[in-house]
C-alpha atoms as a PDB file:
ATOM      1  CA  UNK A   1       0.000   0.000   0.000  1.00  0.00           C
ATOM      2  CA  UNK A   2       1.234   3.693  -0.632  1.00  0.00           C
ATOM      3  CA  UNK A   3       3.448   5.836   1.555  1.00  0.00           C
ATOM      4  CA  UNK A   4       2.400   8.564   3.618  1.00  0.00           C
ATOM      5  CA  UNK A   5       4.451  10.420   1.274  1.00  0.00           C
ATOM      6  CA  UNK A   6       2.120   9.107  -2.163  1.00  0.00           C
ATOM      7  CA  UNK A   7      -0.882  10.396  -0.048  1.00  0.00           C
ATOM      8  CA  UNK A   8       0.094  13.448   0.590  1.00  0.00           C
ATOM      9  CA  UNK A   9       1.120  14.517  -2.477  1.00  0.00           C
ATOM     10  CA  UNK A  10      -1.198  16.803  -4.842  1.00  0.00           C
ATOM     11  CA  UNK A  11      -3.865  14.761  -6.592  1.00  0.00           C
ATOM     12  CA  UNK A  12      -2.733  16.040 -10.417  1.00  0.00           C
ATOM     13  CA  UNK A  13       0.887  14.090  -9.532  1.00  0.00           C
ATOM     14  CA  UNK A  14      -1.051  11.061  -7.827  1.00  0.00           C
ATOM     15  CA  UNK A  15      -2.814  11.201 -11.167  1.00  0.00           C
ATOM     16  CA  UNK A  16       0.053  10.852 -13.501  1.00  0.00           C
ATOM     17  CA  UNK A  17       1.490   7.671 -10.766  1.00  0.00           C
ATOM     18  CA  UNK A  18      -1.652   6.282 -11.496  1.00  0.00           C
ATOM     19  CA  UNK A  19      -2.435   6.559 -15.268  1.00  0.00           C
ATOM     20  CA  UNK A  20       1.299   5.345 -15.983  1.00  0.00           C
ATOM     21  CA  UNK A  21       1.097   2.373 -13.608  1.00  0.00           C
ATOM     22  CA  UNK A  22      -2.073   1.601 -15.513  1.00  0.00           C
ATOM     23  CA  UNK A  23      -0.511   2.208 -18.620  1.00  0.00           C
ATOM     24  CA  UNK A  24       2.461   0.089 -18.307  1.00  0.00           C
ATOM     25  CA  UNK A  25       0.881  -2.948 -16.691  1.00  0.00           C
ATOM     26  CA  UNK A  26      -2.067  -3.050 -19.196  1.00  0.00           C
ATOM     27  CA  UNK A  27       1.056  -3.648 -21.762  1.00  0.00           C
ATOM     28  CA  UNK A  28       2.805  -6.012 -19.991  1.00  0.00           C
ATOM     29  CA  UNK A  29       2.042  -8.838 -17.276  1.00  0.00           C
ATOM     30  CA  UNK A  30       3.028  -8.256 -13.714  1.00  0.00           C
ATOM     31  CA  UNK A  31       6.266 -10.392 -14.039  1.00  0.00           C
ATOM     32  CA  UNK A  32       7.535  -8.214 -17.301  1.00  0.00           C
ATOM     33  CA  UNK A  33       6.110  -4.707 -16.233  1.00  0.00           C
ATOM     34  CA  UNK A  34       8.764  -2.408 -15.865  1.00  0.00           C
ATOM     35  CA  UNK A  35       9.547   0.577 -13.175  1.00  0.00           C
ATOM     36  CA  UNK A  36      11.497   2.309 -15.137  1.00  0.00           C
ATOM     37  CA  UNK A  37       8.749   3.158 -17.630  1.00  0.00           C
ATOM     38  CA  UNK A  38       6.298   3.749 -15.260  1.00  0.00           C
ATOM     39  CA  UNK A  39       8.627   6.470 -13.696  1.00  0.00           C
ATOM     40  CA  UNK A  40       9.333   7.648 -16.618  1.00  0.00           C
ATOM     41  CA  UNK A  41       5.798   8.257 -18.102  1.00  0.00           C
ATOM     42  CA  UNK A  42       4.804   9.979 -14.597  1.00  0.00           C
ATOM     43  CA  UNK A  43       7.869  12.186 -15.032  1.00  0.00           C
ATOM     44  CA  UNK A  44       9.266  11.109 -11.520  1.00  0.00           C
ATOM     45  CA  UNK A  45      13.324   9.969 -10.257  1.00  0.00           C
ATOM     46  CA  UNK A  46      13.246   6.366  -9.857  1.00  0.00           C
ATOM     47  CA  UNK A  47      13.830   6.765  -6.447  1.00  0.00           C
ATOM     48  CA  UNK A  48      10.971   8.847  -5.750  1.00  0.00           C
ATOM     49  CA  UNK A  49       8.781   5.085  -6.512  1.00  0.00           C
ATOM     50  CA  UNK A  50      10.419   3.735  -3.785  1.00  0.00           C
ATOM     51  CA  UNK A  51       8.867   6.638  -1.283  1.00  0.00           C
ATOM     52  CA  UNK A  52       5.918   6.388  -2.743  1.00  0.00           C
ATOM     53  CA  UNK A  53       5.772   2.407  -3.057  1.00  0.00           C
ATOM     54  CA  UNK A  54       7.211  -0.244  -1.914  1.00  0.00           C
ATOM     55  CA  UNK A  55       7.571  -2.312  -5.332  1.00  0.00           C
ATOM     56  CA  UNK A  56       5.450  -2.413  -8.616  1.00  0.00           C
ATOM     57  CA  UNK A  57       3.533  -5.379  -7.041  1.00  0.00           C
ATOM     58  CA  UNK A  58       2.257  -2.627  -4.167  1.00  0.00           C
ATOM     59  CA  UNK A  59       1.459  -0.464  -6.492  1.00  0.00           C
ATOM     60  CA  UNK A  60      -0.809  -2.942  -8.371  1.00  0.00           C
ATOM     61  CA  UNK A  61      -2.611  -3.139  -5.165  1.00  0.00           C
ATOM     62  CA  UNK A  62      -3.024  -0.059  -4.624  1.00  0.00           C
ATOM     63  CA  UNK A  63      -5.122   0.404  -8.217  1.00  0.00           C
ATOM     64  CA  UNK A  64      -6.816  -3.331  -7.301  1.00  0.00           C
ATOM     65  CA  UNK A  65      -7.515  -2.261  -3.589  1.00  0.00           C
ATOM     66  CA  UNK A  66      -9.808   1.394  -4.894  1.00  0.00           C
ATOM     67  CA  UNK A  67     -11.580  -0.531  -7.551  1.00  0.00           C
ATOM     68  CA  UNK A  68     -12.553  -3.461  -4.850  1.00  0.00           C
ATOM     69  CA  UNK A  69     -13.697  -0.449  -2.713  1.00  0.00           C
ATOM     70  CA  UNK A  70     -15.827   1.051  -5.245  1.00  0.00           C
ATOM     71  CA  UNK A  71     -17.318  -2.672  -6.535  1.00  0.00           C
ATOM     72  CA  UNK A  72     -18.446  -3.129  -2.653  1.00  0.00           C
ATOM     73  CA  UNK A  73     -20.365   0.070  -2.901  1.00  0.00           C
ATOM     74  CA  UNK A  74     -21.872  -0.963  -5.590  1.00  0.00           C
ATOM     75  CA  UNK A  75     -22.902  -4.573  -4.578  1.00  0.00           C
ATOM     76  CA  UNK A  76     -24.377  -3.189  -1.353  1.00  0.00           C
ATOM     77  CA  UNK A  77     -26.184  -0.397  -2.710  1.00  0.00           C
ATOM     78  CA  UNK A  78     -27.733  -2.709  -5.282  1.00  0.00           C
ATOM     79  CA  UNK A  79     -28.506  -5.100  -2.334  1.00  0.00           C
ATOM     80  CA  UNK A  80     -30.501  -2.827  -0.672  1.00  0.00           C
ATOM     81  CA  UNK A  81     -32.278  -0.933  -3.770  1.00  0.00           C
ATOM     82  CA  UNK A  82     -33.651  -4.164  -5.105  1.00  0.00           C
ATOM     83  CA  UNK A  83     -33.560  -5.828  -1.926  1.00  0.00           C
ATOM     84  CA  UNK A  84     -31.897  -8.603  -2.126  1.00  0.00           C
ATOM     85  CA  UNK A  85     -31.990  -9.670  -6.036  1.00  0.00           C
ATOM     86  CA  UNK A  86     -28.879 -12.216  -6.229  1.00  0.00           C
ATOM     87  CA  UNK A  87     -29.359 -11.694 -10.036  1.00  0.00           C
ATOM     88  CA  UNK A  88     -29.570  -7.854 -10.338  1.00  0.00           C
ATOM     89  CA  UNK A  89     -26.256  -8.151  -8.188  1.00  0.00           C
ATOM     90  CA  UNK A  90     -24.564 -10.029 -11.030  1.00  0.00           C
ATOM     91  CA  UNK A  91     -25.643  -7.899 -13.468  1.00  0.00           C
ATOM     92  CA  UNK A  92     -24.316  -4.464 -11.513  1.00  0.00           C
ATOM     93  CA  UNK A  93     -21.204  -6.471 -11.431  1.00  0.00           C
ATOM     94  CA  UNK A  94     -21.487  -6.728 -15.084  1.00  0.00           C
ATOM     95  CA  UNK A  95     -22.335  -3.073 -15.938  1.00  0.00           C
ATOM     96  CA  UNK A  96     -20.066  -1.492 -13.241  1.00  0.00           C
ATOM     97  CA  UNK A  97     -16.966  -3.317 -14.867  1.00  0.00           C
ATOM     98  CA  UNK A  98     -18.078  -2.846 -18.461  1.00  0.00           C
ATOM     99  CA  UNK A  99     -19.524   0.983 -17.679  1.00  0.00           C
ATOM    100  CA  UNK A 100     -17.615   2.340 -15.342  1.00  0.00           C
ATOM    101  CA  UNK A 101     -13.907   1.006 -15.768  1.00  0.00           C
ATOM    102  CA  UNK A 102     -13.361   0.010 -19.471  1.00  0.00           C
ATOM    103  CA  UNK A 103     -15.447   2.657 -20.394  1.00  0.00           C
ATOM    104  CA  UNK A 104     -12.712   5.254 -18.636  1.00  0.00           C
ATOM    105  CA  UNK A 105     -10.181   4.214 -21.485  1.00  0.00           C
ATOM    106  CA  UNK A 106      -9.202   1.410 -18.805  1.00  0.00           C
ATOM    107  CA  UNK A 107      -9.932  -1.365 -20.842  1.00  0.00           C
ATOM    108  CA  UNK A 108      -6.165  -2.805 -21.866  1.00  0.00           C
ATOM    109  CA  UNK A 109      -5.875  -2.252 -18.077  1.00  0.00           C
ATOM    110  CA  UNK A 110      -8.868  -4.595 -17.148  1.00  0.00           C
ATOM    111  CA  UNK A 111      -7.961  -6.920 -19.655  1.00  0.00           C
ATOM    112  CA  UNK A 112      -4.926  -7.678 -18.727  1.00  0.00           C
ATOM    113  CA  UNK A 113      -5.892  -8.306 -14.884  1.00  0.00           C
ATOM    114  CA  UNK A 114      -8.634 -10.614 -15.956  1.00  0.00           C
ATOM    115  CA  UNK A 115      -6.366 -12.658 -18.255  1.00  0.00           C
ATOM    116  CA  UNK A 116      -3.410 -13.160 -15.661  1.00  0.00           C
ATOM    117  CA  UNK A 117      -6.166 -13.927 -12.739  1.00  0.00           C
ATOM    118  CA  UNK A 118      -7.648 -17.198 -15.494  1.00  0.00           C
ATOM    119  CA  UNK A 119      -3.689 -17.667 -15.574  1.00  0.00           C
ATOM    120  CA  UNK A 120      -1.038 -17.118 -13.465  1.00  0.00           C
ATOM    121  CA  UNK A 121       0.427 -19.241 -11.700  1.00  0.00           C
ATOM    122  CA  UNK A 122       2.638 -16.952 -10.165  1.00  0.00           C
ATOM    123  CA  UNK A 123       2.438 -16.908  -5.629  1.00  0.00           C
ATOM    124  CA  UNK A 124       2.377 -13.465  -5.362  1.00  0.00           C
ATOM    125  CA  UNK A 125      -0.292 -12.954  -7.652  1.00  0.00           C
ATOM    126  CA  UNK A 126      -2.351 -15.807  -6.757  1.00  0.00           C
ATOM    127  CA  UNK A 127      -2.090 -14.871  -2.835  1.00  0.00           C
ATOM    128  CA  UNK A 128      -1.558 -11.101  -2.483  1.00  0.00           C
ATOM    129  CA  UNK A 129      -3.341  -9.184  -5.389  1.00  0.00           C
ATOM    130  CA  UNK A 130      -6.459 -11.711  -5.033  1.00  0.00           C
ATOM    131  CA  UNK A 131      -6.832 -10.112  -1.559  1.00  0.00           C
ATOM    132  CA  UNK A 132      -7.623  -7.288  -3.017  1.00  0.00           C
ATOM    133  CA  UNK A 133     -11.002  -8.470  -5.133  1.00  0.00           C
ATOM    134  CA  UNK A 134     -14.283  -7.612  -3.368  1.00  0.00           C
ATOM    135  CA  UNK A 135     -16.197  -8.800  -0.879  1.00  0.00           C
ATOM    136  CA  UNK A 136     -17.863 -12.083  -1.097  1.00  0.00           C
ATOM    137  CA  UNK A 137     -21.448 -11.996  -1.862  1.00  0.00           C
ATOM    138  CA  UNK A 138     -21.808 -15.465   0.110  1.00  0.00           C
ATOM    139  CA  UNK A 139     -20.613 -12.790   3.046  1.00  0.00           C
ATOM    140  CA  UNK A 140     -24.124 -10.866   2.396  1.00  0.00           C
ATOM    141  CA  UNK A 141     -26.396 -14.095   2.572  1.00  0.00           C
ATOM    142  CA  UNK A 142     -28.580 -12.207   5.143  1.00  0.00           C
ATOM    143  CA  UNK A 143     -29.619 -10.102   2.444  1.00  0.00           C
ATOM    144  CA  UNK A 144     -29.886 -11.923  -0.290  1.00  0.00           C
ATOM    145  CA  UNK A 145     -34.021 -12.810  -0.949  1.00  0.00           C
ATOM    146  CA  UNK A 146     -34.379 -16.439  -1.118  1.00  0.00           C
ATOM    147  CA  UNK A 147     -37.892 -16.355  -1.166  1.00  0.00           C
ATOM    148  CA  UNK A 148     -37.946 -17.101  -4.732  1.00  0.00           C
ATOM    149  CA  UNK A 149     -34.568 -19.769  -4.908  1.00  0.00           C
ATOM    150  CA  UNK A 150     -34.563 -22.886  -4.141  1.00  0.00           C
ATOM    151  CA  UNK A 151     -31.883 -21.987  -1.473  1.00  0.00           C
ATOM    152  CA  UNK A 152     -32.295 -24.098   1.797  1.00  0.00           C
ATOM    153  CA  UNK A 153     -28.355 -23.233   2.795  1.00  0.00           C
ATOM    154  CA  UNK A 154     -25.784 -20.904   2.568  1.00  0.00           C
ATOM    155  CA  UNK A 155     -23.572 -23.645   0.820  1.00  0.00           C
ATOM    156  CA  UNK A 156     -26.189 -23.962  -1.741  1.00  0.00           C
ATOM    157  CA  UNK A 157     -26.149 -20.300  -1.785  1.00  0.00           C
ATOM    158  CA  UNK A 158     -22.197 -20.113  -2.278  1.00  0.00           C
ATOM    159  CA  UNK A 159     -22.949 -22.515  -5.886  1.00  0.00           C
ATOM    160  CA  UNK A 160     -25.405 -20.536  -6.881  1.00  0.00           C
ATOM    161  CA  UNK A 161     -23.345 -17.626  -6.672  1.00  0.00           C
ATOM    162  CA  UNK A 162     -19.937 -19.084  -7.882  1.00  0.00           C
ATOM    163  CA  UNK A 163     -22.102 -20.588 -11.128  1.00  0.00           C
ATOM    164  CA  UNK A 164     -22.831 -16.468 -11.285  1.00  0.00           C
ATOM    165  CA  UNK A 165     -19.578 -15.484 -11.022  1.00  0.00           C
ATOM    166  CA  UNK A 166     -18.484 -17.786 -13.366  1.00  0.00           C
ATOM    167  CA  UNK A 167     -20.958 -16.846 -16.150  1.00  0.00           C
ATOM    168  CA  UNK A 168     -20.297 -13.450 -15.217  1.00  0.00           C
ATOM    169  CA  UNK A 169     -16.633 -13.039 -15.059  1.00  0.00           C
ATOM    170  CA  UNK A 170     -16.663 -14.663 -18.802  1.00  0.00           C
ATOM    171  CA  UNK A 171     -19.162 -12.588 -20.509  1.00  0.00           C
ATOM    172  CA  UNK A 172     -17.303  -9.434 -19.090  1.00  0.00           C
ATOM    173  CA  UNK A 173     -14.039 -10.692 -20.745  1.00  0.00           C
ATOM    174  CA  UNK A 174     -15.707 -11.821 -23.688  1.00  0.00           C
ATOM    175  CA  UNK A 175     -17.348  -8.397 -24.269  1.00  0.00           C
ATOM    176  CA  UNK A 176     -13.985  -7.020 -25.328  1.00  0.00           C
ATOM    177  CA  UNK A 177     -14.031  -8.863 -28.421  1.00  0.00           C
ATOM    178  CA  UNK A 178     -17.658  -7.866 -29.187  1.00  0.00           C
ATOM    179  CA  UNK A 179     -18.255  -4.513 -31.574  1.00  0.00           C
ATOM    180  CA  UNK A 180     -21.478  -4.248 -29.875  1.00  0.00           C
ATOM    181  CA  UNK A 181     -21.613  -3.081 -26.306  1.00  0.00           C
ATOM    182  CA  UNK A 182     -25.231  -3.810 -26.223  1.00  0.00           C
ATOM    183  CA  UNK A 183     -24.827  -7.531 -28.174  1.00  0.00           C
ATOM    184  CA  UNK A 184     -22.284  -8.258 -25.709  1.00  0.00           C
ATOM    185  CA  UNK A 185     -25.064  -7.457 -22.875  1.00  0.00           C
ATOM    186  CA  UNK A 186     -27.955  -8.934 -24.159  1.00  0.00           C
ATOM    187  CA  UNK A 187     -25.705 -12.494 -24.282  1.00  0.00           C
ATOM    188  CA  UNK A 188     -24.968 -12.127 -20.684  1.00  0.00           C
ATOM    189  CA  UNK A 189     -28.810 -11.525 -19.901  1.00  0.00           C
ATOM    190  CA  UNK A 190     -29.587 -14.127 -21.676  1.00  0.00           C
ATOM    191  CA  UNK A 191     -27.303 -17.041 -20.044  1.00  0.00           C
ATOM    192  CA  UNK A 192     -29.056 -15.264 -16.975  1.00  0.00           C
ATOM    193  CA  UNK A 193     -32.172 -15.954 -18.284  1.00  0.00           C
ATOM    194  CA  UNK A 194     -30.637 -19.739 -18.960  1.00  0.00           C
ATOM    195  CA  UNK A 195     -29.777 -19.777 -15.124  1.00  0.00           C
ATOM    196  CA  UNK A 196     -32.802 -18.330 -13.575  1.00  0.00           C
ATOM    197  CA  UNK A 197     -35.724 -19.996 -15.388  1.00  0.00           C
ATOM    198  CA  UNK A 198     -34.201 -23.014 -17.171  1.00  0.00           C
ATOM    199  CA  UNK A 199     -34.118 -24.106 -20.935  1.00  0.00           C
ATOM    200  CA  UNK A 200     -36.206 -27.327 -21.075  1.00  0.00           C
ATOM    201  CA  UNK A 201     -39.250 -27.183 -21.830  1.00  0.00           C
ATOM    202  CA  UNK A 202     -41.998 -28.647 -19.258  1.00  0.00           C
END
């Protein structure tokens, strides 16, 4: 996590940190990203990063840790406005990652996050950035309306919601390769759809 130093500096030069830390490991993987064009593009001494950071692996937590943050905002606040809809949830999740943070020109960023969390194999990836993804939902099982499922556990309510991560988590990385925003959408709502009412026929 960042220095005292990083937080007290003015927000324009926390802004340039940030948009060439973004920059430089949306081109490269964690393992290959380099420091020295990260301090470059932000127009800082090398050694200024290491006041401000302990390595670049901090400093990927630091982006990880705010956009966790703001995806637990979300997720509660759409708890609570459509009280308790486990499937309005997902699809917040859905439109605050597609919406909000590939729509901010963040989108080589995001990409390249999703694709080393499907594979890296690498420990400090695997253990210390993962942290740094939000909250459970299965932590929120209070609020979650399972008047309509047919929940009768919380460990039937933690399948549930890793089959909804799952289908999730794919169609948001799949909708980079769509020209369509709104064909990429309507697939997700429809393996929803798939999920929540069933495809045979009765």
């Amino acid at each position: 996590m960042p220095t005292d130093t990083f937080n007290k500096l003015p927000e324009e030069k926390k802004s340039k940190i940030v948009f060439a830390a973004k920059k430089e490991f949306a081109r490269a993987s964690l393992r290959e990203a380099s420091i020295k064009n990260i301090v470059e593009d932000a127009g800082i001494a090398r050694g200024s990063f290491y006041q401000y950071f302990d390595s670049k692996e901090d400093l990927l937590q630091y982006l990880l840790k705010e956009h966790a943050e703001e995806m637990n905002k979300n997720l509660e606040n759409t708890l609570k406005t459509t009280k308790g809809d486990i499937f309005e949830v997902f699809i917040s999740i859905y439109d605050y990652m597609v919406d909000e943070c590939i729509n901010k020109g963040e989108v080589d960023f995001f990409k390249k996050i999703f694709e080393e969390l499907k594979t890296s194999q690498d420990d400090i990836f695997a253990i210390d950035i993962k942290k740094y993804k939000p909250k459970k939902i299965e932590e929120y099982y209070n609020k979650v309306d399972k008047n309509k499922l047919k929940i009768k556990s919380e460990e039937e309510l933690a399948l549930l919601i890793r089959l909804l991560h799952a289908v999730t988590k794919k169609a948001v990385v799949s909708s980079f390769n769509y020209e369509s925003k709104q064909k990429a959408k309507e697939d997700f709502l429809k393996q929803l759809e798939y999920i929540k009412y069933g495809i045979l026929q009765t």
